[in-house]
Protein backbone atom coordinates (compact mmCIF):
# COMPACT_ATOMS: atom_id res chain seq x y z
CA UNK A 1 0.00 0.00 0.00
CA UNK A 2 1.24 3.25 -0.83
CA UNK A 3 1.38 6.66 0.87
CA UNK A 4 0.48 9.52 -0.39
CA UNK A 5 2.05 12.61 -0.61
CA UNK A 6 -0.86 14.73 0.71
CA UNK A 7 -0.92 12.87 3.88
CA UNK A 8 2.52 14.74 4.86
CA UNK A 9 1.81 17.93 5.79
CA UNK A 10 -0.97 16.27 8.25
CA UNK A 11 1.55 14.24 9.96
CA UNK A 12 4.21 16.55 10.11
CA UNK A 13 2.59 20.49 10.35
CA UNK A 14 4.35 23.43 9.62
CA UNK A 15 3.74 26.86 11.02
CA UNK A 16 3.73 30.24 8.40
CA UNK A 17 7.29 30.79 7.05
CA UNK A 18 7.19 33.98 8.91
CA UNK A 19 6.82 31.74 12.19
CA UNK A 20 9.68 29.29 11.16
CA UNK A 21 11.54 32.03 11.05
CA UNK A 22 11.25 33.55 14.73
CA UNK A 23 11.26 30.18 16.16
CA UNK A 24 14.20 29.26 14.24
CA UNK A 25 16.06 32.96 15.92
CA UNK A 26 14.73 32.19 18.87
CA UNK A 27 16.71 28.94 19.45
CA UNK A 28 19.41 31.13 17.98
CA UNK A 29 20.19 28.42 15.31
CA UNK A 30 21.68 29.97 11.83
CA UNK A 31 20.50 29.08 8.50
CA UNK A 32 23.80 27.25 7.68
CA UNK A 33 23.15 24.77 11.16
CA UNK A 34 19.64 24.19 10.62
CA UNK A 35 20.74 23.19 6.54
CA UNK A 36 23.57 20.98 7.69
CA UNK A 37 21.14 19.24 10.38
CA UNK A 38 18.06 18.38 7.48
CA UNK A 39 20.80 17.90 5.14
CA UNK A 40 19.80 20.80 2.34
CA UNK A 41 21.67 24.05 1.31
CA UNK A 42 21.43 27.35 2.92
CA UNK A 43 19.38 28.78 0.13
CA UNK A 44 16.86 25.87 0.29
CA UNK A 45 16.22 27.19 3.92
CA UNK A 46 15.54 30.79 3.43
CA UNK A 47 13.24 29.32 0.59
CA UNK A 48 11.54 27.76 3.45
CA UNK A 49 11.14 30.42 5.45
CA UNK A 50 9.89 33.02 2.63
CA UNK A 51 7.22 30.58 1.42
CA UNK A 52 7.97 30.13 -1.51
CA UNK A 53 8.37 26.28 -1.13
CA UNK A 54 7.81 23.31 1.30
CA UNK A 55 9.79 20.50 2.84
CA UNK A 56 8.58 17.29 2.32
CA UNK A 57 9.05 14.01 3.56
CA UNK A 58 11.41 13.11 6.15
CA UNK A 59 13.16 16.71 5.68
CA UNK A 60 9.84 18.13 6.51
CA UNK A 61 9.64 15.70 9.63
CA UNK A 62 13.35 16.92 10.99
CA UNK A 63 12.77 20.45 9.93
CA UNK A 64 9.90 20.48 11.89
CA UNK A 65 10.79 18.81 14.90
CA UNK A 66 14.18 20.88 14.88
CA UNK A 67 12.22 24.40 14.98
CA UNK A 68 9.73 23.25 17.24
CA UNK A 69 8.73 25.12 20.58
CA UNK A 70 10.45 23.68 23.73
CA UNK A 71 7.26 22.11 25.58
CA UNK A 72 6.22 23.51 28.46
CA UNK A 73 5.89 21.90 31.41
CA UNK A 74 2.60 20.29 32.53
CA UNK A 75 1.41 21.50 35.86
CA UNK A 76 0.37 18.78 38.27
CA UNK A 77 -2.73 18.48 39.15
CA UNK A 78 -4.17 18.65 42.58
CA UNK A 79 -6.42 15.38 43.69
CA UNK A 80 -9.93 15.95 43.04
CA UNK A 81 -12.11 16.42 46.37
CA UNK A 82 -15.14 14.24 46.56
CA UNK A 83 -17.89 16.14 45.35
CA UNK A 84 -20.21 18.08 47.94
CA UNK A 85 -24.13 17.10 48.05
CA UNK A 86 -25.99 18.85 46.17
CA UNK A 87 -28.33 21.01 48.60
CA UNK A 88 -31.96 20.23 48.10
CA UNK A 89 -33.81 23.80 47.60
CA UNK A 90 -37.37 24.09 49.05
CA UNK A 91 -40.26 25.86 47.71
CA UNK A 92 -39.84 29.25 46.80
CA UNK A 93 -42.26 32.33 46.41
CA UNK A 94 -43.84 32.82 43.15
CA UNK A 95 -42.41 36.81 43.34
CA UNK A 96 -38.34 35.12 43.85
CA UNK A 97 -39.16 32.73 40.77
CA UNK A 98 -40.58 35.54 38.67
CA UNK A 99 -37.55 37.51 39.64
CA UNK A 100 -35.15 34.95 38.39
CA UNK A 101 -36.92 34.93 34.55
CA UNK A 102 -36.69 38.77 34.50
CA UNK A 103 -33.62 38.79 33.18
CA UNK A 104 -33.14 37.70 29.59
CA UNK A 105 -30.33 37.73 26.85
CA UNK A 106 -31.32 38.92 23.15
CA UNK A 107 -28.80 39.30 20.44
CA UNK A 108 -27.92 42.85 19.60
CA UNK A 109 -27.06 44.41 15.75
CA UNK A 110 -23.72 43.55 14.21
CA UNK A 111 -21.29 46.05 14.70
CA UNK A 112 -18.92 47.56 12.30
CA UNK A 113 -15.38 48.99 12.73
CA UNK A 114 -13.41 50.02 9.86
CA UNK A 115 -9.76 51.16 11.27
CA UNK A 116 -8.73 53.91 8.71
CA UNK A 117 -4.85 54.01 7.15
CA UNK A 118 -2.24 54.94 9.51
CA UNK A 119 -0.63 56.78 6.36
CA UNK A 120 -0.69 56.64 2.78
CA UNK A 121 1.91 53.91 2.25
CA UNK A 122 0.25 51.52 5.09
CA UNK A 123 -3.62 50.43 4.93
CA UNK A 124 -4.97 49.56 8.37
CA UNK A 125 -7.19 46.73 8.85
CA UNK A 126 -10.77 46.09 8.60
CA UNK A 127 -12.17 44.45 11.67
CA UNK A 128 -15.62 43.13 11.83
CA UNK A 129 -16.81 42.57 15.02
CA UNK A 130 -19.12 39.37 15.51
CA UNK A 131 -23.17 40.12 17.04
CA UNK A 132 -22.91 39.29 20.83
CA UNK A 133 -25.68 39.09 23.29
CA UNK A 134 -27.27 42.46 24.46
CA UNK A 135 -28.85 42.39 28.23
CA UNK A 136 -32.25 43.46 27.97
CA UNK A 137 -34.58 43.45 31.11
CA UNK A 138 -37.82 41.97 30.14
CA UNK A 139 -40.61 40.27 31.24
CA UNK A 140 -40.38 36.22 30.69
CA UNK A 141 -43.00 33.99 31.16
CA UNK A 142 -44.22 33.41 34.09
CA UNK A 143 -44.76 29.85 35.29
CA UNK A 144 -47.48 28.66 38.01
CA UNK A 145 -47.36 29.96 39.99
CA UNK A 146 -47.38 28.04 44.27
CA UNK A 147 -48.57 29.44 47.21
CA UNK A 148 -45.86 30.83 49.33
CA UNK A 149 -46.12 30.64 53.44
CA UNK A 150 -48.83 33.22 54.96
CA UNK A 151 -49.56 31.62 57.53
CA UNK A 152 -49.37 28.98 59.96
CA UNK A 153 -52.90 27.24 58.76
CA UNK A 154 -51.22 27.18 55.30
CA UNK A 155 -48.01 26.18 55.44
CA UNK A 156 -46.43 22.84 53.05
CA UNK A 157 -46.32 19.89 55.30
CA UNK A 158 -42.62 18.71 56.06
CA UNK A 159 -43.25 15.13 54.80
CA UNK A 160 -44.55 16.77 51.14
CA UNK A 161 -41.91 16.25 48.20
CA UNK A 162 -39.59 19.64 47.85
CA UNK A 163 -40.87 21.23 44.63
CA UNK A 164 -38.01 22.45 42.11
CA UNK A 165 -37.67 25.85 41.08
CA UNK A 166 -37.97 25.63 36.92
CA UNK A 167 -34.37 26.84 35.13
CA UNK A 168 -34.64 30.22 33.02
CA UNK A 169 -34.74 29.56 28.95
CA UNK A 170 -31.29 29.27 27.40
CA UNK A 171 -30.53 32.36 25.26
CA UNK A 172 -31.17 32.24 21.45
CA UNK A 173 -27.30 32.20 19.96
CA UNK A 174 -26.51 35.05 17.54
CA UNK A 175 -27.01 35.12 14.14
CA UNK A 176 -23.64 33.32 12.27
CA UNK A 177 -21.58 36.05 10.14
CA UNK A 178 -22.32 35.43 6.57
CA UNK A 179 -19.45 34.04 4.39
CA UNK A 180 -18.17 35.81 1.50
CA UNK A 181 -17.34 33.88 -1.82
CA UNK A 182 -14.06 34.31 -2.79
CA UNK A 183 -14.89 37.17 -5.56
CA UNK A 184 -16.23 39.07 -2.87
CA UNK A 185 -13.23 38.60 -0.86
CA UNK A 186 -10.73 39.03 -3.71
CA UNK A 187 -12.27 42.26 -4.28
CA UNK A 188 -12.30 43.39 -0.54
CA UNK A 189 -8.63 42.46 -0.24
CA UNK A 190 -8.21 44.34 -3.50
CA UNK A 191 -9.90 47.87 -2.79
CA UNK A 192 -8.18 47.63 0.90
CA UNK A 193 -4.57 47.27 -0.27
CA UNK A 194 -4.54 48.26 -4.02
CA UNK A 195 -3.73 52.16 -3.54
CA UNK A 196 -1.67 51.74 -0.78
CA UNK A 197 0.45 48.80 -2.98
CA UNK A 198 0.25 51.14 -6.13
CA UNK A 199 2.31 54.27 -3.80
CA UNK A 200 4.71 52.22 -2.56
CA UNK A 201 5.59 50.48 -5.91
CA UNK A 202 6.32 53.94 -7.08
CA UNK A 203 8.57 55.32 -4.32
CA UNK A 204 10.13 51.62 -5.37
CA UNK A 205 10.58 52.18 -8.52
CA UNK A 206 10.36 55.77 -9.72
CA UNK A 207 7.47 54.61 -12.62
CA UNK A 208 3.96 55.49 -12.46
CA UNK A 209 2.87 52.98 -15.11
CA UNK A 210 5.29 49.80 -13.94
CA UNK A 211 4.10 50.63 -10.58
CA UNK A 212 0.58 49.92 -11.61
CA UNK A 213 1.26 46.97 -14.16
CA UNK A 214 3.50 45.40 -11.08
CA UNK A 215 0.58 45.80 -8.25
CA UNK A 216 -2.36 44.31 -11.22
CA UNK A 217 -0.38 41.44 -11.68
CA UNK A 218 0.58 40.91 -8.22
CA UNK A 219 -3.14 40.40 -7.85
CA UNK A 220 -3.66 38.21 -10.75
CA UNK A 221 -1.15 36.00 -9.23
CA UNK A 222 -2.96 35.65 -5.84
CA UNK A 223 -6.47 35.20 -7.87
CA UNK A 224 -5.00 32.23 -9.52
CA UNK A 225 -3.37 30.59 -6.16
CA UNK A 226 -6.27 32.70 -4.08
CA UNK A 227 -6.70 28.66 -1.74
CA UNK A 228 -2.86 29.60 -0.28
CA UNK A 229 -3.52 33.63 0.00
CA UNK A 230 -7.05 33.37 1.73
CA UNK A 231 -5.77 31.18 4.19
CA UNK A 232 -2.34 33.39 4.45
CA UNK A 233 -1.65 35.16 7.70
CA UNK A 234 -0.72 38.00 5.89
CA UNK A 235 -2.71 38.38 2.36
CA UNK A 236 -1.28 41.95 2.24
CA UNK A 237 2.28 40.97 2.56
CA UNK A 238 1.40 38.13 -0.07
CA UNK A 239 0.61 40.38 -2.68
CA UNK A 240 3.34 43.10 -1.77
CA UNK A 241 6.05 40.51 -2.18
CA UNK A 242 4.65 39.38 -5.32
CA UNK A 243 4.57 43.17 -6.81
CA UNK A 244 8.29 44.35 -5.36
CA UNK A 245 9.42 41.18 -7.02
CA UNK A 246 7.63 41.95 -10.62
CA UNK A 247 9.03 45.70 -10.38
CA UNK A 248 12.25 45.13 -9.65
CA UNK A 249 12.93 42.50 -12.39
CA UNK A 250 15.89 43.49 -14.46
CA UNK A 251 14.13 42.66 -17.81
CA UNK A 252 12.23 46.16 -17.52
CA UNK A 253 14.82 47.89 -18.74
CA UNK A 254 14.65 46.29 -22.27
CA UNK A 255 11.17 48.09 -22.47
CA UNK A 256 11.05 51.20 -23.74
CA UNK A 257 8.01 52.22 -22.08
CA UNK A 258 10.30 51.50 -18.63
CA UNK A 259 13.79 52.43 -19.65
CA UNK A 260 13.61 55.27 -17.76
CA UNK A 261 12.09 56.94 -14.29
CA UNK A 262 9.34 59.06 -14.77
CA UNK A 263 10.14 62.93 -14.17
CA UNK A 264 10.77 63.98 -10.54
CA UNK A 265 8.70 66.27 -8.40
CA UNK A 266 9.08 69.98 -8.76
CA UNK A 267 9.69 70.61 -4.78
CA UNK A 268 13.49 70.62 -3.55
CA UNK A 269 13.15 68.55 -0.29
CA UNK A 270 11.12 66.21 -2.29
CA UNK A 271 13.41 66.18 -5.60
CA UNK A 272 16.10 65.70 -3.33
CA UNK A 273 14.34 62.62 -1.51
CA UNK A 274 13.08 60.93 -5.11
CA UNK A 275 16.41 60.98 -6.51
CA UNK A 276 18.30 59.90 -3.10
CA UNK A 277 15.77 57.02 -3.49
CA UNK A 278 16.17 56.07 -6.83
CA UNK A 279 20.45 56.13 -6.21
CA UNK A 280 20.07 53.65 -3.86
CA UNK A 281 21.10 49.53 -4.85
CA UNK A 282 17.68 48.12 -5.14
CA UNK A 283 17.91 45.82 -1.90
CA UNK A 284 19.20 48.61 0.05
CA UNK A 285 15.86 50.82 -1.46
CA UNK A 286 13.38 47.96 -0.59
CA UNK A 287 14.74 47.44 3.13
CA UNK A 288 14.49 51.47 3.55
CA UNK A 289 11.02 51.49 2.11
CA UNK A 290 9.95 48.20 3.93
CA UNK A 291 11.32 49.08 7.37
CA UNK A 292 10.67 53.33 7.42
CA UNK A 293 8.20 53.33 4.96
CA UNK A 294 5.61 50.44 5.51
CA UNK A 295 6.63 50.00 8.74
CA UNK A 296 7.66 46.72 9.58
CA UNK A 297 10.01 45.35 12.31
CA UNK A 298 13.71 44.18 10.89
CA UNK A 299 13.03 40.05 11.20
CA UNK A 300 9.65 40.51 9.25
CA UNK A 301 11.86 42.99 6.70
CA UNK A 302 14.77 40.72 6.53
CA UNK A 303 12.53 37.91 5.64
CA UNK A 304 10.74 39.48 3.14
CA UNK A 305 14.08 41.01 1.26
CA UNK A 306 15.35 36.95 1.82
CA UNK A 307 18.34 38.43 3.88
CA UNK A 308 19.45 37.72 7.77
CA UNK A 309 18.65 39.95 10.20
CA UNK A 310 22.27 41.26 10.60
CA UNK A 311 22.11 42.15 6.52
CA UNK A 312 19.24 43.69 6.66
CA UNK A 313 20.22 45.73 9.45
CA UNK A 314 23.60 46.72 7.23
CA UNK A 315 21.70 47.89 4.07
CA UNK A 316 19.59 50.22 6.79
CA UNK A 317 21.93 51.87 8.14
CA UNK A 318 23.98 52.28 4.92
CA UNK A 319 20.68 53.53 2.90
CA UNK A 320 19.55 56.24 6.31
CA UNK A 321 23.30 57.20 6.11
CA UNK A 322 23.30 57.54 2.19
CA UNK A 323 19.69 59.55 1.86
CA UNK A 324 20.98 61.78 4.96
CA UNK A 325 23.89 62.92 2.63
CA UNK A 326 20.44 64.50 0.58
CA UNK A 327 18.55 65.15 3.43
CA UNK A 328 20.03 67.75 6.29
CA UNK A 329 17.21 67.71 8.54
CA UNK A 330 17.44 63.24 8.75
CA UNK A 331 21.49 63.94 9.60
CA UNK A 332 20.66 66.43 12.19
CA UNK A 333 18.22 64.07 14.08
CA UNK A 334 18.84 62.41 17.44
CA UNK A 335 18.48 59.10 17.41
CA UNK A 336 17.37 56.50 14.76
CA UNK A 337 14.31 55.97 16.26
CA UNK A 338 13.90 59.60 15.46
CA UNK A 339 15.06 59.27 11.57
CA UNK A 340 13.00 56.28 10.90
CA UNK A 341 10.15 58.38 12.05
CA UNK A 342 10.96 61.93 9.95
CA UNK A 343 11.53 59.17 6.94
CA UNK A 344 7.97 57.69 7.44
CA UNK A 345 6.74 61.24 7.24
CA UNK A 346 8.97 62.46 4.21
CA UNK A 347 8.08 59.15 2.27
CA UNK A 348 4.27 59.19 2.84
CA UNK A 349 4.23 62.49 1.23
CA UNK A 350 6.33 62.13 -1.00
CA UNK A 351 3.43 59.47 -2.29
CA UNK A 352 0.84 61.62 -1.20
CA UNK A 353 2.20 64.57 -3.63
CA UNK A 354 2.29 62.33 -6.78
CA UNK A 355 -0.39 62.24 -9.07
CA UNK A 356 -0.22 57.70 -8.89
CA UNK A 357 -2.55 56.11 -11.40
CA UNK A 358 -5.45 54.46 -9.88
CA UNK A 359 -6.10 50.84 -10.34
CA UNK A 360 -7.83 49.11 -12.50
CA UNK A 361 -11.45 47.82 -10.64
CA UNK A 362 -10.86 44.59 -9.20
CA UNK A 363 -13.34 42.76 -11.52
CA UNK A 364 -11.07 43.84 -14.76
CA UNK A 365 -8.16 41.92 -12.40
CA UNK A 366 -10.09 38.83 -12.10
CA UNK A 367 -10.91 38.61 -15.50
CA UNK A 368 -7.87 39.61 -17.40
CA UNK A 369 -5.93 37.50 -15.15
CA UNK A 370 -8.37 34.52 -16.09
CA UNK A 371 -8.68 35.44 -19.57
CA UNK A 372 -4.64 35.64 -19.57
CA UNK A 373 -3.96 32.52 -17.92
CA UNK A 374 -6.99 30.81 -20.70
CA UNK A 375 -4.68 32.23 -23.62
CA UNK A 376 -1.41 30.83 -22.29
CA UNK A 377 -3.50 27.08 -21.59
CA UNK A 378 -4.53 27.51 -25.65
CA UNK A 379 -1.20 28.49 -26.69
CA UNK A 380 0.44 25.64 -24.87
CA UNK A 381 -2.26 23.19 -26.17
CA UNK A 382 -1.42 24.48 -29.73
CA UNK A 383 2.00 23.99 -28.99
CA UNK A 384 1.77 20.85 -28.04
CA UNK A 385 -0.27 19.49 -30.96
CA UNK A 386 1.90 21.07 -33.57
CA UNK A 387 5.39 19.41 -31.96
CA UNK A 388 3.05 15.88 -32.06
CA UNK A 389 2.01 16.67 -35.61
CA UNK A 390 5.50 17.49 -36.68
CA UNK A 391 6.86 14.28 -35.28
CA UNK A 392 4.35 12.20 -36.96
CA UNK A 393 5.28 13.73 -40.25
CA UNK A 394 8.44 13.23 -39.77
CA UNK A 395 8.34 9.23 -38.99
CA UNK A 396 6.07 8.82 -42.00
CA UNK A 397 7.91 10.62 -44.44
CA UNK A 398 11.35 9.58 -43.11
CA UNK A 399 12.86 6.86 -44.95
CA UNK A 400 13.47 3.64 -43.67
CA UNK A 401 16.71 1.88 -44.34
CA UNK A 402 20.10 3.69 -45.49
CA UNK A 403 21.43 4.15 -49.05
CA UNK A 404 24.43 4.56 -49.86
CA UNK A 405 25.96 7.91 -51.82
CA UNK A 406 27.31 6.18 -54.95
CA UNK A 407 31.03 8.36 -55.13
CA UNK A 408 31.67 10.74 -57.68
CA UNK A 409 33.88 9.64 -61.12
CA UNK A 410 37.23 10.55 -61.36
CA UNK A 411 39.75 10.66 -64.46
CA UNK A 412 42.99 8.80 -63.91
CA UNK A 413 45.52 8.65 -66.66
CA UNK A 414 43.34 9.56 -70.01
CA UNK A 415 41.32 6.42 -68.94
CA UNK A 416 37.63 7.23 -69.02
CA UNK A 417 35.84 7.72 -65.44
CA UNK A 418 34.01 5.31 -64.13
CA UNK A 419 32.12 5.94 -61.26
CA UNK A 420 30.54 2.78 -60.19
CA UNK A 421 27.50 1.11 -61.60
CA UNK A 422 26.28 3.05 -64.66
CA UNK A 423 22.59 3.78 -65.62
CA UNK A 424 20.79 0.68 -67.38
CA UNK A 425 19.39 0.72 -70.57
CA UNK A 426 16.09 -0.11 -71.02
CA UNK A 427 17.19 -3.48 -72.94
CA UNK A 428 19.32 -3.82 -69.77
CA UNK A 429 16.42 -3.96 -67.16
CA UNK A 430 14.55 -6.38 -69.11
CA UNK A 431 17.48 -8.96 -69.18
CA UNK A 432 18.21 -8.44 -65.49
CA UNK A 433 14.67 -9.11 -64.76
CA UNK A 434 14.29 -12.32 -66.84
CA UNK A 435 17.53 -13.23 -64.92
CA UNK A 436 15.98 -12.57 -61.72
CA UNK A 437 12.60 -14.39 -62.76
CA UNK A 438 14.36 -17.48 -64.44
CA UNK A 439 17.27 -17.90 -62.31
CA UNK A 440 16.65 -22.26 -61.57
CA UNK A 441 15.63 -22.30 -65.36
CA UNK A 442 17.94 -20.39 -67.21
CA UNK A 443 21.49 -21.87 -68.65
CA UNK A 444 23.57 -23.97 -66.40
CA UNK A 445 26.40 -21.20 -65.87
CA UNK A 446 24.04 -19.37 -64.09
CA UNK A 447 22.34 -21.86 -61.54
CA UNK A 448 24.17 -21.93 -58.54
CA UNK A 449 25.94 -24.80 -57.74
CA UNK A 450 26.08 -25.81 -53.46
CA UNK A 451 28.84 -28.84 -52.85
């Protein structure tokens, strides 16, 4: 019986590369020790830990049980007293059961909090908050009610059975969220993050148009592998890695259209700030804009520019030291909390000022990515039927056994050429085929003779 592949991430789970990474810090293990203990190269590893692939099989077993959490130890437990009796209640006024009924939970309205951007390069999230009972003092029903003690004529004999009190009605659960399909999903993940995406890809690259082409097809590429985005930790992050890594391809520069940076703005501090920007190596530009600009912490940077956390520490400080050269005000500040602070500012408006284009609506994504992807499937079929059609053609036209090249005459001495067997007459082919038909029959110099 065979195993199948699928039934490996089950037995051995994984947490998000982002995780793998902290845990993997946190035992304070390097990339190089944790490849030598699986057995794979340092590059495999960061691959690992960016997502971009998976371990399988009994790498993905030692991976996993070499970046696991130390367990924590299990508290002991303290031996279970016997249980007290349960005390046996008595008949109670029809007023104290009433009372006890008066109280009853309804579910309130949905509420609805949308947290706004904390600037123009970062979109906050958008936070739904689930319906949860409201307390509402209302009349319930009101059972039998007994008569209560009033006086000494009337009261409950002690030999009667105790009458139980009845329990209040459970409260009615809320309403369950409704579930979006995943067009209406793609498109809220696309009108929360698509602007923000679109002014960072500029600041990135310096191009209004590549900066839009890059964030489109960023999103294309989570529509068609939208099962591993909508369960992604991070969709947002997804989708920004997907568009740095589209802009900053090298093969941009053979366009036209991209061979070079749109023009700068007009204002000095910001001219000054663009073009600082644009000097900059492009790792060195996407840690600066990643770290100041977005805003994340250095592991989360360093993982997302596939660098150590000690690198991606170097190319910050050596692009904040570079743009201060262009910047007084960033040289003249106190601390680096300080300058990653005046740089968030200075970069959100720098992509505040610029006119950015505005994305396409998410629905033209969807489709042109599907209508692209349909295209490339035809072309491939085509393809693929033309190479078979080809090779059929040629093993039915090929020929089937070798001839060979009779060699070309030659004079030697004023002797006539000859250059192997000559063309036969007509009269010729006759006589070699009466030969060939009459061979046991024909004169006796011809019959082959076997001793």
């Amino acid at each position: 019986m065979t195993r199948s592949t699928t039934d490996e991430p089950a037995a051995h789970p994984l947490p998000s590369p982002k995780e793998r990474r902290r845990l993997r810090e946190a035992k304070s293990l390097t990339e190089q020790q944790v490849a030598e203990a699986v057995g794979v190269t340092r590059a495999t590893v960061r691959s690992w830990e960016t997502g971009r692939t998976s371990p399988r099989g009994r790498k993905r077993a030692l991976y996993a049980k070499l970046i696991a959490p130390d367990p924590k130890p299990r508290p002991k437990r303290k031996p279970k007293s016997p249980p007290a009796p349960l005390p046996v209640r008595g008949p109670e006024p029809a007023s104290v059961i009433a009372a006890e009924h008066a109280s009853v939970s309804t579910p309130g309205p949905a509420s609805v909090s949308t947290d706004g951007p904390a600037s123009v390069l970062t979109d906050g999230p958008v936070s739904v908050s689930a319906p949860g009972p409201t307390s509402v003092n209302a009349p319930g029903p009101t059972p039998p009610s007994t008569p209560g003690p009033t006086s000494a004529s009337t009261a409950p004999d002690a030999s009667s059975p105790p009458v139980p009190a009845t329990p209040p009605p459970p409260p009615e659960p809320p309403p369950a969220t409704p579930r979006l399909s995943p067009d209406e999903a793609f498109d809220a993940l696309y009108a929360h993050a698509a602007p923000g995406l679109v002014r960072q890809t500029y600041l990135l690259t310096g191009r209004r148009s590549l900066a839009r082409e890059s964030v489109e097809r960023a999103f294309q590429l989570a529509w068609h592998r939208w099962p591993e985005v909508a369960v992604d930790r991070d969709p947002v992050g997804w989708v920004r890695a997907a568009a740095y890594e589209y802009a900053m391809s090298p093969w941009h520069r053979l366009r036209r259209v991209h061979r070079h940076p749109d023009e700068p703005p007009t204002e000095p501090a910001r001219r000054a700030l663009f073009e600082a920007l644009l000097d900059l190596p492009p790792a060195y530009r996407r840690t600066l804009l990643l770290y100041d600009g977005v805003g994340l912490d250095l592991p989360e940077t360093a993982a997302e520019t596939e660098a150590s956390t000690p690198a991606a520490a170097g190319r910050l400080e050596v692009a904040r030291a570079a743009v201060a050269e262009r910047l007084p005000e960033l040289a003249a500040a106190a601390s680096p909390a300080e300058q990653s602070e005046l740089l968030h500012d200075r970069l959100g408006g720098l992509a505040r000022a610029e006119h950015v284009p505005t994305p396409s609506p998410a629905r033209a994504v969807r489709t042109g990515g599907e209508n692209k992807a349909r295209l490339w499937t035809r072309a491939a079929i085509a393809f693929a039927a033309l190479l078979i059609g080809a090779t059929a053609l040629t093993l039915h036209t090929a020929p089937t056994h070798y001839e060979q090249p009779i060699a070309p005459p030659e004079r030697v001495g004023g002797v006539p050429p000859r250059g192997g067997p000559q063309k036969l007459t007509p009269q010729d082919l006759k006589l070699q085929k009466s030969l060939k038909e009459e061979l046991a029959h024909g004169p006796e110099r011809l019959v082959p003779r076997i001793p």
